[in-house]
PDB file of N, CA and C in Angstrom:
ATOM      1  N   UNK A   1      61.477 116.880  86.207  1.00  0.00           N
ATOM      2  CA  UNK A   1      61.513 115.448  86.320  1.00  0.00           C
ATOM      3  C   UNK A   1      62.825 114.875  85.799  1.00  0.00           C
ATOM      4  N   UNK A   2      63.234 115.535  84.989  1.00  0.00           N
ATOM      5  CA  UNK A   2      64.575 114.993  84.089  1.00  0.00           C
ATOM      6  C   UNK A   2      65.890 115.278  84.966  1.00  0.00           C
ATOM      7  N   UNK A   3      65.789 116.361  85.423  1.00  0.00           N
ATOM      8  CA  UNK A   3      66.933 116.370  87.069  1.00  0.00           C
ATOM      9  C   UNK A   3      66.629 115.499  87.749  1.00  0.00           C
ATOM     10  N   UNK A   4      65.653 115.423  88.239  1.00  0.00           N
ATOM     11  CA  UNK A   4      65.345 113.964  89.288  1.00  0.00           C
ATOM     12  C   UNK A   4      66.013 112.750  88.813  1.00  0.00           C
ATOM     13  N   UNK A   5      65.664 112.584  88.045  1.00  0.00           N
ATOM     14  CA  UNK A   5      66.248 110.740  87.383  1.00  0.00           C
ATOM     15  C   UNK A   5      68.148 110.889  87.164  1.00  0.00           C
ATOM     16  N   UNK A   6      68.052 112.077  86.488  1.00  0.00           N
ATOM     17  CA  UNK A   6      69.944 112.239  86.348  1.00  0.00           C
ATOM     18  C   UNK A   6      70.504 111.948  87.650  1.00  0.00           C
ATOM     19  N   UNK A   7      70.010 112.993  88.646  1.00  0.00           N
ATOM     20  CA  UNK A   7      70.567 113.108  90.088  1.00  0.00           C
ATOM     21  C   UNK A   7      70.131 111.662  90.601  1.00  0.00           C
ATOM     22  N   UNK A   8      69.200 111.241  90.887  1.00  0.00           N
ATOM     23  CA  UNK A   8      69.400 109.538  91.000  1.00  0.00           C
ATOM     24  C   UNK A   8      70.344 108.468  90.572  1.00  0.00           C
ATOM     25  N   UNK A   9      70.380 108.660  89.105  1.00  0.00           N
ATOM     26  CA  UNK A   9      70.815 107.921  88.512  1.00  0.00           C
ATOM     27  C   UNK A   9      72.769 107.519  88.914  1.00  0.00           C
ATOM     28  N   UNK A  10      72.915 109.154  89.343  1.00  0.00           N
ATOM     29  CA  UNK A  10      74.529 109.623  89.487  1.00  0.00           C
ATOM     30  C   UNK A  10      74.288 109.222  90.674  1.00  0.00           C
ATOM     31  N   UNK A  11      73.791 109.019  91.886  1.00  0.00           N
ATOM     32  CA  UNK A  11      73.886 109.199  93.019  1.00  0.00           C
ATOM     33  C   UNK A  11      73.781 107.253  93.158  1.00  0.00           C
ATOM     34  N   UNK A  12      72.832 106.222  92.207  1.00  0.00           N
ATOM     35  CA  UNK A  12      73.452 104.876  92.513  1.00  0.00           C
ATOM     36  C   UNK A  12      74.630 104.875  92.014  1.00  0.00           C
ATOM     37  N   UNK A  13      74.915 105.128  90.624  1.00  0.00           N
ATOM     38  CA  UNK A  13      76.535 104.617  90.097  1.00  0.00           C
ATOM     39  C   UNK A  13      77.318 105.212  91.197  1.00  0.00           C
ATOM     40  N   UNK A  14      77.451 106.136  91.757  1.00  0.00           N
ATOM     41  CA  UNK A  14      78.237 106.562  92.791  1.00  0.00           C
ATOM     42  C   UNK A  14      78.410 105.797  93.996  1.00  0.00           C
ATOM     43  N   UNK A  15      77.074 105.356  94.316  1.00  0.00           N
ATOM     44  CA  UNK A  15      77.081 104.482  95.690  1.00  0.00           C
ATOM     45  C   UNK A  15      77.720 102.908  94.987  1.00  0.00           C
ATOM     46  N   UNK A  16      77.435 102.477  93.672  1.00  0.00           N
ATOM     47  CA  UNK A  16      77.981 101.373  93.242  1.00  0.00           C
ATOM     48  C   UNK A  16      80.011 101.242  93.195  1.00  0.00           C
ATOM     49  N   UNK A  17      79.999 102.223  92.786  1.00  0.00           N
ATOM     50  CA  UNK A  17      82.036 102.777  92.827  1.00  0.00           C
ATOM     51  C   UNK A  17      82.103 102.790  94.358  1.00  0.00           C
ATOM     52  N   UNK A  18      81.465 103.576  94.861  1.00  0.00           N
ATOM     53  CA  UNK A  18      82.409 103.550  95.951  1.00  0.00           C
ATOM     54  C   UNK A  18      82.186 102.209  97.661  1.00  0.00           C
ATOM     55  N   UNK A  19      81.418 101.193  96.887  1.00  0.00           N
ATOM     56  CA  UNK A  19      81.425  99.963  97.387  1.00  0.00           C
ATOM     57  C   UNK A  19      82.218  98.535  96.771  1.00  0.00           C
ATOM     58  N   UNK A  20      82.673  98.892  95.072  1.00  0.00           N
ATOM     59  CA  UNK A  20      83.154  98.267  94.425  1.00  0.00           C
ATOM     60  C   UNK A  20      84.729  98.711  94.795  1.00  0.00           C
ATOM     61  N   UNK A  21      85.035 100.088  95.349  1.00  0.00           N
ATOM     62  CA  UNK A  21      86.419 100.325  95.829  1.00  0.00           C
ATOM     63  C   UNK A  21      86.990 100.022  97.027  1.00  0.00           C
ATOM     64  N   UNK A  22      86.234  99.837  97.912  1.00  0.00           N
ATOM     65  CA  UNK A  22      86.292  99.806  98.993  1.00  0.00           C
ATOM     66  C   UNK A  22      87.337  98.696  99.829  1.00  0.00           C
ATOM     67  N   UNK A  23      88.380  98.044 100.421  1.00  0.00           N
ATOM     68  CA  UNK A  23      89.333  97.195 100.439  1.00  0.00           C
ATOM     69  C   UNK A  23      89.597  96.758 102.009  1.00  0.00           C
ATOM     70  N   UNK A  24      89.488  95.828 102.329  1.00  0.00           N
ATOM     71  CA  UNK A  24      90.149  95.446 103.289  1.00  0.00           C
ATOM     72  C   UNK A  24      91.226  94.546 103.574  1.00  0.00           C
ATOM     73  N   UNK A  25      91.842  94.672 105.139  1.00  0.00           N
ATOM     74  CA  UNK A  25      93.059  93.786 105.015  1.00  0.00           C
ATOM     75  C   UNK A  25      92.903  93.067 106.372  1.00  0.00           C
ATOM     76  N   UNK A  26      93.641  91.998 106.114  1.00  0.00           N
ATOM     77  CA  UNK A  26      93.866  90.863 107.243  1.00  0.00           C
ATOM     78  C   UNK A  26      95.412  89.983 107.557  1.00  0.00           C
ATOM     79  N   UNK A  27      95.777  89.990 108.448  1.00  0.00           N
ATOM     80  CA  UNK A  27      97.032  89.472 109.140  1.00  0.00           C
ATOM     81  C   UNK A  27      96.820  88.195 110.027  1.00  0.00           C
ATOM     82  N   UNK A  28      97.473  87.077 109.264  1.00  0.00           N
ATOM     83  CA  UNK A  28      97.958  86.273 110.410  1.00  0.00           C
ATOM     84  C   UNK A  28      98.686  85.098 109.315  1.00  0.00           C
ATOM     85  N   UNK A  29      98.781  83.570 109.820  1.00  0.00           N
ATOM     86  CA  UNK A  29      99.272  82.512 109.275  1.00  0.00           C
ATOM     87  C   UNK A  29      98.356  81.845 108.295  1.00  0.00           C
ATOM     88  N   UNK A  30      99.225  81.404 106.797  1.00  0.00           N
ATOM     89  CA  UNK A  30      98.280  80.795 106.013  1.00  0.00           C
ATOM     90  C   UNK A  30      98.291  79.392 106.247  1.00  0.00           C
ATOM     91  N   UNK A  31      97.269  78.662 106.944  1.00  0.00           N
ATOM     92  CA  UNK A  31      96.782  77.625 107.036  1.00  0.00           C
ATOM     93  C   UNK A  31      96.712  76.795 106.213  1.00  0.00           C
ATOM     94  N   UNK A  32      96.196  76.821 104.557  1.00  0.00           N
ATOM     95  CA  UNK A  32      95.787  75.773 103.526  1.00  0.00           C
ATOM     96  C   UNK A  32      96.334  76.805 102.319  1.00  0.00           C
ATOM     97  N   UNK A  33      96.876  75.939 101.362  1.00  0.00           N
ATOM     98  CA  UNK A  33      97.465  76.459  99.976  1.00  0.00           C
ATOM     99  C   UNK A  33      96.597  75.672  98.938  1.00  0.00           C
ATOM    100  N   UNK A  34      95.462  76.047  97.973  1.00  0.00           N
ATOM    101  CA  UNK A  34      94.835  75.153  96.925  1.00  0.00           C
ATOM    102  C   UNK A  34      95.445  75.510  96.027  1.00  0.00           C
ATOM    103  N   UNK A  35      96.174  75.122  95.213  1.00  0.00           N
ATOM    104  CA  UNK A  35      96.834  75.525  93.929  1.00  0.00           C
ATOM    105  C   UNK A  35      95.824  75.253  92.905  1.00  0.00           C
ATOM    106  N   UNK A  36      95.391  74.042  92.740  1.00  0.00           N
ATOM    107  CA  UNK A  36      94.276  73.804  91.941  1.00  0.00           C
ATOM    108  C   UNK A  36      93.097  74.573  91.257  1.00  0.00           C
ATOM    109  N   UNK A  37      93.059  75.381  92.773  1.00  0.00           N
ATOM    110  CA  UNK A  37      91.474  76.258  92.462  1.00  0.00           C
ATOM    111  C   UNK A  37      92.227  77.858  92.779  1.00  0.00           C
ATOM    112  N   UNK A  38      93.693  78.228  93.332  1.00  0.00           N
ATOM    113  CA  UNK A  38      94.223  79.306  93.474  1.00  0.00           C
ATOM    114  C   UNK A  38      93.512  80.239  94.752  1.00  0.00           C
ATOM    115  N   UNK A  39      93.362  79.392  95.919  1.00  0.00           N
ATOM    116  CA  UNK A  39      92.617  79.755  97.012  1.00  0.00           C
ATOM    117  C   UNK A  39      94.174  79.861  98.249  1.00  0.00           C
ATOM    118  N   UNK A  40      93.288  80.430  99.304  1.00  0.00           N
ATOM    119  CA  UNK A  40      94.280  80.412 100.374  1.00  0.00           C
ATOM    120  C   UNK A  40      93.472  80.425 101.548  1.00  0.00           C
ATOM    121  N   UNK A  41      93.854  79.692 102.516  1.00  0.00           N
ATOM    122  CA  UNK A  41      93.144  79.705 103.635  1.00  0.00           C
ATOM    123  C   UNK A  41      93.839  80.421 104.659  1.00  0.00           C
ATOM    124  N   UNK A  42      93.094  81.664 105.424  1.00  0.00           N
ATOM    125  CA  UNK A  42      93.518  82.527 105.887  1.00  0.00           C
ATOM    126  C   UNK A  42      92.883  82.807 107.393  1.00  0.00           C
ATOM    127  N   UNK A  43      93.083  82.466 108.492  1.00  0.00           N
ATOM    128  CA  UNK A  43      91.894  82.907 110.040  1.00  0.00           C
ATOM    129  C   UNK A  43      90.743  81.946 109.865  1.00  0.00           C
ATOM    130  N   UNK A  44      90.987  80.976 109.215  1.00  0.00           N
ATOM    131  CA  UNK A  44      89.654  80.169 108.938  1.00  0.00           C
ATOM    132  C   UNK A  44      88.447  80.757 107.565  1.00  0.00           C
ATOM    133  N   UNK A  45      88.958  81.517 107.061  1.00  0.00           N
ATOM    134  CA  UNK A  45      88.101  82.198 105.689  1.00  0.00           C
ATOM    135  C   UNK A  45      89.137  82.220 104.556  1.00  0.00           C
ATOM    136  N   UNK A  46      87.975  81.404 103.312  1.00  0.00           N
ATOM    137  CA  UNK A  46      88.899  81.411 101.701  1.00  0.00           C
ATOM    138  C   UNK A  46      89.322  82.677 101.508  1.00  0.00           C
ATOM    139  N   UNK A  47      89.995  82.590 100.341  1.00  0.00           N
ATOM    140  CA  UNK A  47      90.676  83.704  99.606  1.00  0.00           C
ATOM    141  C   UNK A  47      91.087  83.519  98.673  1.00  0.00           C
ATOM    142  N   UNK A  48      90.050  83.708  97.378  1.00  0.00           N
ATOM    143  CA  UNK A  48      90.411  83.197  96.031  1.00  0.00           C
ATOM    144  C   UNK A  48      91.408  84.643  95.419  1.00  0.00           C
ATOM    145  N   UNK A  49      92.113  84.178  94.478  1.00  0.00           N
ATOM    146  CA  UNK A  49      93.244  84.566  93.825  1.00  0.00           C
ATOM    147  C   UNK A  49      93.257  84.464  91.765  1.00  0.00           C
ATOM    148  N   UNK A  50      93.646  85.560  91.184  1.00  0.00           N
ATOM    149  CA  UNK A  50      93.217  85.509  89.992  1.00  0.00           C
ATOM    150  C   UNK A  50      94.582  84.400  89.723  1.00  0.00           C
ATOM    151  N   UNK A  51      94.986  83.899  88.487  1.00  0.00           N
ATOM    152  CA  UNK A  51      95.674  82.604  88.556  1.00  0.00           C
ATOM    153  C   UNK A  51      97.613  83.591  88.542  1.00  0.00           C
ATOM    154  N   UNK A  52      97.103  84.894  87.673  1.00  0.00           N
ATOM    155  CA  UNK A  52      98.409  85.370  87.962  1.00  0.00           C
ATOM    156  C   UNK A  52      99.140  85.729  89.121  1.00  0.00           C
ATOM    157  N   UNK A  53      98.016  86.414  90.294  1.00  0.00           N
ATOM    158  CA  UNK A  53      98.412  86.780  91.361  1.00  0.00           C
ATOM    159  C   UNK A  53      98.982  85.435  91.683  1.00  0.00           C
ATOM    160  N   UNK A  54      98.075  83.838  91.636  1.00  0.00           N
ATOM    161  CA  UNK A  54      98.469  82.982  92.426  1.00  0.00           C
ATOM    162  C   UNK A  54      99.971  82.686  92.208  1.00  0.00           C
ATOM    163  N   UNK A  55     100.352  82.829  91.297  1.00  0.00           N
ATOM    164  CA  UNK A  55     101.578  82.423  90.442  1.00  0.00           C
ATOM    165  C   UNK A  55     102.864  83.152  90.783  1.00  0.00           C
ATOM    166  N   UNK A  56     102.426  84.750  90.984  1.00  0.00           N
ATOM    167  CA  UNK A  56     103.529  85.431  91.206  1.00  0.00           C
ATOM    168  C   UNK A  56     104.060  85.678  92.836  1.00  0.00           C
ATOM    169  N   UNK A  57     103.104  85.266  93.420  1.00  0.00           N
ATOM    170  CA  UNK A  57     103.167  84.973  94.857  1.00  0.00           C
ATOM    171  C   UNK A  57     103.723  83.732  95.522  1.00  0.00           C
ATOM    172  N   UNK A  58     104.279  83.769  96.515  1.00  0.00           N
ATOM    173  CA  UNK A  58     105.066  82.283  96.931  1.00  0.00           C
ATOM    174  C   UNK A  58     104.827  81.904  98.155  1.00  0.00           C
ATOM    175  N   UNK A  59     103.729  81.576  98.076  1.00  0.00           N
ATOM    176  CA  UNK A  59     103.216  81.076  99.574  1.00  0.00           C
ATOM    177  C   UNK A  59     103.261  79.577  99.748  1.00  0.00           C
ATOM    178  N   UNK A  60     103.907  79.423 101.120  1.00  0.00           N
ATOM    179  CA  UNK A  60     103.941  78.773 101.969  1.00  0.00           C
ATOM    180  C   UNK A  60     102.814  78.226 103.182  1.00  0.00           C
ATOM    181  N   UNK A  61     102.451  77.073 103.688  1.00  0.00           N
ATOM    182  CA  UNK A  61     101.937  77.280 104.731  1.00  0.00           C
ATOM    183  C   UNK A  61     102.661  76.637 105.852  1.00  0.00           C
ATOM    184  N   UNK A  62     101.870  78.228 107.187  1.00  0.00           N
ATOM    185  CA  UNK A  62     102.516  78.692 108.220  1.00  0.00           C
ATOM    186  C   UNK A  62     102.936  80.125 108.229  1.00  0.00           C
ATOM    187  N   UNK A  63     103.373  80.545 106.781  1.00  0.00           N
ATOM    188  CA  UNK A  63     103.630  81.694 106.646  1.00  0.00           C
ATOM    189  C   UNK A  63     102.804  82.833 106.742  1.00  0.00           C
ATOM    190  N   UNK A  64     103.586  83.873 107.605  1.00  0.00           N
ATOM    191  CA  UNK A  64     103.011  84.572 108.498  1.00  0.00           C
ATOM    192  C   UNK A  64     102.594  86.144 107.301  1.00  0.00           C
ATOM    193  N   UNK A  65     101.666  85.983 106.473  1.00  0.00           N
ATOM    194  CA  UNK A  65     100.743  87.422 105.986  1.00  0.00           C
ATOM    195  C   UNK A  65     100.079  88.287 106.151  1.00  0.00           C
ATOM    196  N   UNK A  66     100.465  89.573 105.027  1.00  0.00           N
ATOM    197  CA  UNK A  66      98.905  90.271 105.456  1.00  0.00           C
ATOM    198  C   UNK A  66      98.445  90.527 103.889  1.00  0.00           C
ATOM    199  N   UNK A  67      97.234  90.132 103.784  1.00  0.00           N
ATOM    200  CA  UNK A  67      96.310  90.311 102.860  1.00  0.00           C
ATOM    201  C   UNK A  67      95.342  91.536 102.982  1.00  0.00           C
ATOM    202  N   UNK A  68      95.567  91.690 101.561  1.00  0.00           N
ATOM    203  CA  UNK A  68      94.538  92.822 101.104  1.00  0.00           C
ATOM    204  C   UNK A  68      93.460  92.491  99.884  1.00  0.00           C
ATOM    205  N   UNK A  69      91.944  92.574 100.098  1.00  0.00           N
ATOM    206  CA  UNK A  69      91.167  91.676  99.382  1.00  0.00           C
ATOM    207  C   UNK A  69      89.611  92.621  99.175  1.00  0.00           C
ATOM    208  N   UNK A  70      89.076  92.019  98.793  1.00  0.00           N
ATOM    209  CA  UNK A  70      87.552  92.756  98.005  1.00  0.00           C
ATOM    210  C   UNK A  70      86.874  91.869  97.561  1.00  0.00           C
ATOM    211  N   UNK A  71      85.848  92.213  98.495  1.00  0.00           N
ATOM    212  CA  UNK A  71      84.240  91.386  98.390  1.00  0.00           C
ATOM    213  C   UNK A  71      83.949  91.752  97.029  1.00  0.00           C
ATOM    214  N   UNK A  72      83.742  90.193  96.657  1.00  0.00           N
ATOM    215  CA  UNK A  72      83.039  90.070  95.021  1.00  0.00           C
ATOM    216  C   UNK A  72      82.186  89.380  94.969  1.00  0.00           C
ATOM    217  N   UNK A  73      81.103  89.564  94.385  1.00  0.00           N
ATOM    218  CA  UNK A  73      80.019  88.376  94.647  1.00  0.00           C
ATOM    219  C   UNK A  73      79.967  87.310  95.704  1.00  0.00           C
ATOM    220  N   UNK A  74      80.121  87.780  96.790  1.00  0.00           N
ATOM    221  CA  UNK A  74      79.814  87.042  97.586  1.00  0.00           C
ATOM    222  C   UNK A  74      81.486  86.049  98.137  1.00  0.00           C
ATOM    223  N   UNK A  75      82.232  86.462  97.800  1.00  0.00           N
ATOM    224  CA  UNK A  75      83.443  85.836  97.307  1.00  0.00           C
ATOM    225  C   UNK A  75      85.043  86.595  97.704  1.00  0.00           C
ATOM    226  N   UNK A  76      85.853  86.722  98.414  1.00  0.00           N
ATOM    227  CA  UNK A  76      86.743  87.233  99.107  1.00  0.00           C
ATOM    228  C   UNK A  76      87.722  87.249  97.799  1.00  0.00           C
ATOM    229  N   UNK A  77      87.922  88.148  97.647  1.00  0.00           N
ATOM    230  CA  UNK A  77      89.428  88.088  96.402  1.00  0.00           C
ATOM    231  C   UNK A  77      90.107  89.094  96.985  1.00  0.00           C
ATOM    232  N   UNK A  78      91.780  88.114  96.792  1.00  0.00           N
ATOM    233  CA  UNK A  78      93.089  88.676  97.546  1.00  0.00           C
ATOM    234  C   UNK A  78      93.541  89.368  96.541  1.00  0.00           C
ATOM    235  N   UNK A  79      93.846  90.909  96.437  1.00  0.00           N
ATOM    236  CA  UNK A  79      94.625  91.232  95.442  1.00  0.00           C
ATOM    237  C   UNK A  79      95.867  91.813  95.649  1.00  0.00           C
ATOM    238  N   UNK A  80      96.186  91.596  97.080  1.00  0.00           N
ATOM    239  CA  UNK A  80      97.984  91.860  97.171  1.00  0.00           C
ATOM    240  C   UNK A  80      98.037  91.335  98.520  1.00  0.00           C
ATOM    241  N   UNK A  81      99.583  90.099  98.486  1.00  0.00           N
ATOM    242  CA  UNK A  81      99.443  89.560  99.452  1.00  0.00           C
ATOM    243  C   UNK A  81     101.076  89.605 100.090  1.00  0.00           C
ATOM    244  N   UNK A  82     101.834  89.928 101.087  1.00  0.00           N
ATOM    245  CA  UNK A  82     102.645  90.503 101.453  1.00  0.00           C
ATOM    246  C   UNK A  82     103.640  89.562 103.349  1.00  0.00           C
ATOM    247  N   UNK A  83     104.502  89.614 102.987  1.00  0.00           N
ATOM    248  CA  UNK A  83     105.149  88.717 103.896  1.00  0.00           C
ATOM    249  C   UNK A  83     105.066  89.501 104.996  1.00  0.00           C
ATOM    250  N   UNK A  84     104.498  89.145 106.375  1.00  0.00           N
ATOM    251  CA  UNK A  84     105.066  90.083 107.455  1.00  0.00           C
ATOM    252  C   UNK A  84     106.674  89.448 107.989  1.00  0.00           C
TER     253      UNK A  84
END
């Protein structure tokens, strides 16, 4: 019984990492800049930003990106954002 629960136990934290790693990316023009709240409007979908990323980044809108981001609670976060 005590293998059973270990091997479970390893087999959610495992499925939890490797959905918490998981990353996608998106390309086109940034539409809306919120400085306020450190968002970006991107294809018609937000893209919140931690306040440093927002800061060290120099976006424009019109300017033509590609973002790389990770579902967080329900919640799109950009964590590297790159001039095409």
């Amino acid at each position: 019984m005590s293998t059973f629960v270990k091997s479970t136990v390893l087999v959610v934290f495992i499925g939890f990492g490797a959905g918490a790693a998981s990353a996608a990316t998106v390309s086109g023009t940034i539409e809306h800049v919120y400085p306020r709240h450190n968002t970006i409007m991107l294809n018609d979908h937000l893209f919140r930003m931690s306040t440093r990323a927002f800061d060290s980044a120099r976006m424009r809108r019109g300017e033509a990106v590609r973002v790389t981001y990770h579902w967080r609670h329900g919640h799109r976060w950009a964590t590297e954002i790159r001039s095409v």
